[in-house]
Protein backbone atom coordinates (compact mmCIF):
# COMPACT_ATOMS: atom_id res chain seq x y z
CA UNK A 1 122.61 73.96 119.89
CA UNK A 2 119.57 72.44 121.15
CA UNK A 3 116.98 71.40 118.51
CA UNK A 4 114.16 73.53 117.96
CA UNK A 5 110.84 73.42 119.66
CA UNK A 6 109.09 70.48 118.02
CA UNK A 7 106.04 72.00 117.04
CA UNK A 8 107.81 73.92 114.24
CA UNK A 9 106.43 73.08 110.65
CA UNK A 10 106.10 73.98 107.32
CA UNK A 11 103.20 76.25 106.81
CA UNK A 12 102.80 77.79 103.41
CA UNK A 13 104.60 77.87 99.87
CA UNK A 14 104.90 81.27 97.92
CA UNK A 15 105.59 80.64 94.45
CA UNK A 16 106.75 83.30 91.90
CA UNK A 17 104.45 82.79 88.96
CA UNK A 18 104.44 84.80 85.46
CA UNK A 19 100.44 85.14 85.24
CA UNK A 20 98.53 85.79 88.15
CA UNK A 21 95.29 84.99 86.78
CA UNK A 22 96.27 81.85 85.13
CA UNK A 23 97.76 80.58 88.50
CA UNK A 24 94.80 81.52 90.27
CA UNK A 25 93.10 79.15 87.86
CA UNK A 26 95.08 76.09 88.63
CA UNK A 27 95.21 76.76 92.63
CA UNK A 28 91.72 77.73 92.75
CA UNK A 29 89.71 76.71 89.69
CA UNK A 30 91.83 73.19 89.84
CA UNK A 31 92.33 72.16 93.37
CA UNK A 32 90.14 74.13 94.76
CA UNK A 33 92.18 76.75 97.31
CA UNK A 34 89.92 79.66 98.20
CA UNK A 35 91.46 83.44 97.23
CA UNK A 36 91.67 84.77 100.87
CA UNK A 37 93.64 88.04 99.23
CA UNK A 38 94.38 90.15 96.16
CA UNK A 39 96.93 92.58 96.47
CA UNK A 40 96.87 95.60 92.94
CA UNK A 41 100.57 94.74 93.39
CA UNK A 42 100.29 91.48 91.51
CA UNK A 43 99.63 89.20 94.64
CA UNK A 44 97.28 86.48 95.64
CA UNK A 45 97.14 84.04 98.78
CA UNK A 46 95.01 81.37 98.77
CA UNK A 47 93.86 78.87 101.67
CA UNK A 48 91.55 75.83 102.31
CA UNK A 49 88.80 76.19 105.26
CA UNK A 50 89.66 79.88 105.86
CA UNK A 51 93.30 79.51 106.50
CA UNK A 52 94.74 83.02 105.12
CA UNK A 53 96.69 81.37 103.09
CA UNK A 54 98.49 78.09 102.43
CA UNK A 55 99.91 79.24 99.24
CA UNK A 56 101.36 82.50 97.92
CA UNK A 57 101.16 83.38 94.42
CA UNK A 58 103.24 86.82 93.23
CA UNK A 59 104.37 88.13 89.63
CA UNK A 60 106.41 91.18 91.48
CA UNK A 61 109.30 89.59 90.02
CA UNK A 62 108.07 87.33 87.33
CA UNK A 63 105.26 88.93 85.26
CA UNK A 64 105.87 87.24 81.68
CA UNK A 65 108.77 85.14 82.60
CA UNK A 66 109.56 82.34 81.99
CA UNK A 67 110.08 78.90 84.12
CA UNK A 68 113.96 78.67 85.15
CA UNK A 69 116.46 77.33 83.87
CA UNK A 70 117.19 73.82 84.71
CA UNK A 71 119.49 74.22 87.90
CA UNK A 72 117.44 76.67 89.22
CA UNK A 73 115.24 77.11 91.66
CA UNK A 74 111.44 78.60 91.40
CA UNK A 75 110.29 79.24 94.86
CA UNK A 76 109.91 82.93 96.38
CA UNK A 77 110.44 81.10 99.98
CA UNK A 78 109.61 78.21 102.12
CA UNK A 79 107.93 79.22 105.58
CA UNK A 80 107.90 77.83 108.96
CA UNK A 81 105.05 78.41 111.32
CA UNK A 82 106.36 78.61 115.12
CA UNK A 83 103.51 78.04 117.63
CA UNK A 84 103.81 80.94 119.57
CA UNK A 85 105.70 84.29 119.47
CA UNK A 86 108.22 82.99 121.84
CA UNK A 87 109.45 80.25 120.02
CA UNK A 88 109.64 83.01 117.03
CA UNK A 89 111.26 84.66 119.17
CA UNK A 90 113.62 81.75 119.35
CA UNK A 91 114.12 81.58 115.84
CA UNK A 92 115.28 85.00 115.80
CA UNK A 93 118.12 84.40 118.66
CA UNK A 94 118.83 81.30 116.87
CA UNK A 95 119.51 82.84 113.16
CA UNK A 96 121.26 86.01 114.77
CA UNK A 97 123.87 84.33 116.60
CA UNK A 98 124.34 81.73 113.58
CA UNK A 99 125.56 85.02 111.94
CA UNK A 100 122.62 84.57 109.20
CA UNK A 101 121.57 88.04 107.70
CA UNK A 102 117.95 89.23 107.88
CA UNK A 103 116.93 90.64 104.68
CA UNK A 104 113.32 91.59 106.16
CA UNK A 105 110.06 91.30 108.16
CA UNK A 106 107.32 92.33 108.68
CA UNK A 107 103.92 92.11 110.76
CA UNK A 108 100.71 91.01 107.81
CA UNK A 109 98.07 91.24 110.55
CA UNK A 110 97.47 87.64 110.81
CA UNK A 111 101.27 86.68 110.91
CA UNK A 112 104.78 87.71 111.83
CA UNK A 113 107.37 87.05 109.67
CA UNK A 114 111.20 87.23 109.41
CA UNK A 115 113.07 86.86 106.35
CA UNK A 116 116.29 85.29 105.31
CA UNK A 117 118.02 82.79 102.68
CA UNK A 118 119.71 79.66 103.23
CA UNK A 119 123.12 78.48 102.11
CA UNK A 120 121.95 78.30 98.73
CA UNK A 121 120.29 80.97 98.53
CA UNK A 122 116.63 79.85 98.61
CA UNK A 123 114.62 82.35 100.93
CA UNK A 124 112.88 80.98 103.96
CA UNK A 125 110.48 82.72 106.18
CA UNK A 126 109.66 82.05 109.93
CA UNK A 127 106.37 83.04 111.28
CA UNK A 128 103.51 82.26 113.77
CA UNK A 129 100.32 83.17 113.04
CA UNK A 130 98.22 85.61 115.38
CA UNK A 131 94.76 83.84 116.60
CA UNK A 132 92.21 83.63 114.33
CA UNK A 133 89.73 86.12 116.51
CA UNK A 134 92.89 89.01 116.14
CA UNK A 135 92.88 88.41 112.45
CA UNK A 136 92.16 91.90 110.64
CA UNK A 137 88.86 91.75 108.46
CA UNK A 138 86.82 93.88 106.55
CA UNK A 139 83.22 95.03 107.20
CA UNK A 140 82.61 91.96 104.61
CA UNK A 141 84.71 89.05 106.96
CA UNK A 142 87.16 89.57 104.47
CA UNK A 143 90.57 89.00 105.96
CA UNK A 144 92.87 92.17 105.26
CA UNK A 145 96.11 91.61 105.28
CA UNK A 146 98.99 94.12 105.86
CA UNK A 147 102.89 94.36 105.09
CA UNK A 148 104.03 96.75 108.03
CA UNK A 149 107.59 96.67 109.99
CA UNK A 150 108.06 94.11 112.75
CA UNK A 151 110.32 95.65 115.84
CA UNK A 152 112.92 92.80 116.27
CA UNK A 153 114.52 93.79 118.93
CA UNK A 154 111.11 93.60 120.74
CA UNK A 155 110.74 90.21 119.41
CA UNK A 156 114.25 88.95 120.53
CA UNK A 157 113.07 89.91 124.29
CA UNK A 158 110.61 87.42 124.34
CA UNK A 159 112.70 84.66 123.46
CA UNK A 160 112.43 82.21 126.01
C-alpha cells in the first residue's frame, strides 16, 4: 500500500476516568483546557483556544474504578484527524480492505468519526473535523455536539 496522506495526525486523547469532576479539575482547573461540552451521560471534552476538544474525559465505563492493572492499558482511544473528508474517506477503503472490523461511527456535528481497535486491542478513531463556521452552537456560542449515525457507504464514495 501506499502511505497515507501526510497530513494525517494525532488529534485528541479520550481517557476513561473514574470521577468526572475530579478530572475536570486536573484538565481544567490544572492545565488549564476549557470545558467545550458536558454530556448527563458522564462525559466532558475539553479544548484550548476553542478547539471542541483536545481531550475526552468519560466515566461510561469507569465510574468508581479503579486505575488498571499493570499490563493494561487506560485509554478509551487514540484519534487521527484526516484533513479532509476524502482522505477519511481513504481511511475507510484502507481499514476495509485490511479486513479490520468497524465497531462504530458516527457524525458529532463538528467531526466524523469511525471506530475500530488495533492488534492489541486499543481503540483508535479516524476523523476530520467539519469547518469551524459549520460547527453546531447554541443560541449562547456554545458548541453542541451530537452522536448520530455516519452513512459509510456514502463516505467510501468519496475516497479519492
Amino acid at each position: 500500500m501506499t502511505p497515507t496522506h501526510p497530513a494525517t495526525s494525532i488529534g485528541h486523547v479520550h481517557l476513561k476516568v473514574a470521577d468526572l469532576d475530579r478530572a475536570i479539575a486536573f484538565y481544567a482547573g490544572v492545565l488549564g483546557f476549557e470545558v467545550q461540552a458536558r454530556l448527563p451521560s458522564g462525559a466532558a471534552f475539553l479544548g484550548a483556544g476553542g478547539y471542541h476538544h483536545h481531550i475526552g474525559l468519560n466515566t461510561w465505563e469507569s465510574q468508581g474504578g479503579t486505575p488498571p492493572p499493570r499490563g493494561h492499558t487506560g485509554l478509551y482511544h487514540t484519534a487521527f484527524l484526516y484533513p479532509d473528508r476524502a482522505q477519511l474517506a481513504d481511511a475507510l477503503r484502507r481499514v476495509t480492505q485490511a479486513g479490520c472490523a468497524i465497531e462504530g461511527s458516527a457524525d458529532h456535528g463538528v467531526s466524523e468519526a469511525i471506530y475500530l481497535s488495533d492488534p492489541d486491542g486499543n481503540g483508535v478513531e479516524l476523523y476530520r473535523d467539519r469547518p469551524e463556521h459549520e460547527w453546531p452552537r447554541d443560541a449562547a456560542g456554545k458548541i453542541v455536539m451530537s452522536n448520530t449515525p455516519l452513512d459509510l457507504k456514502q463516505l467510501m464514495s468519496e475516497a479519492p
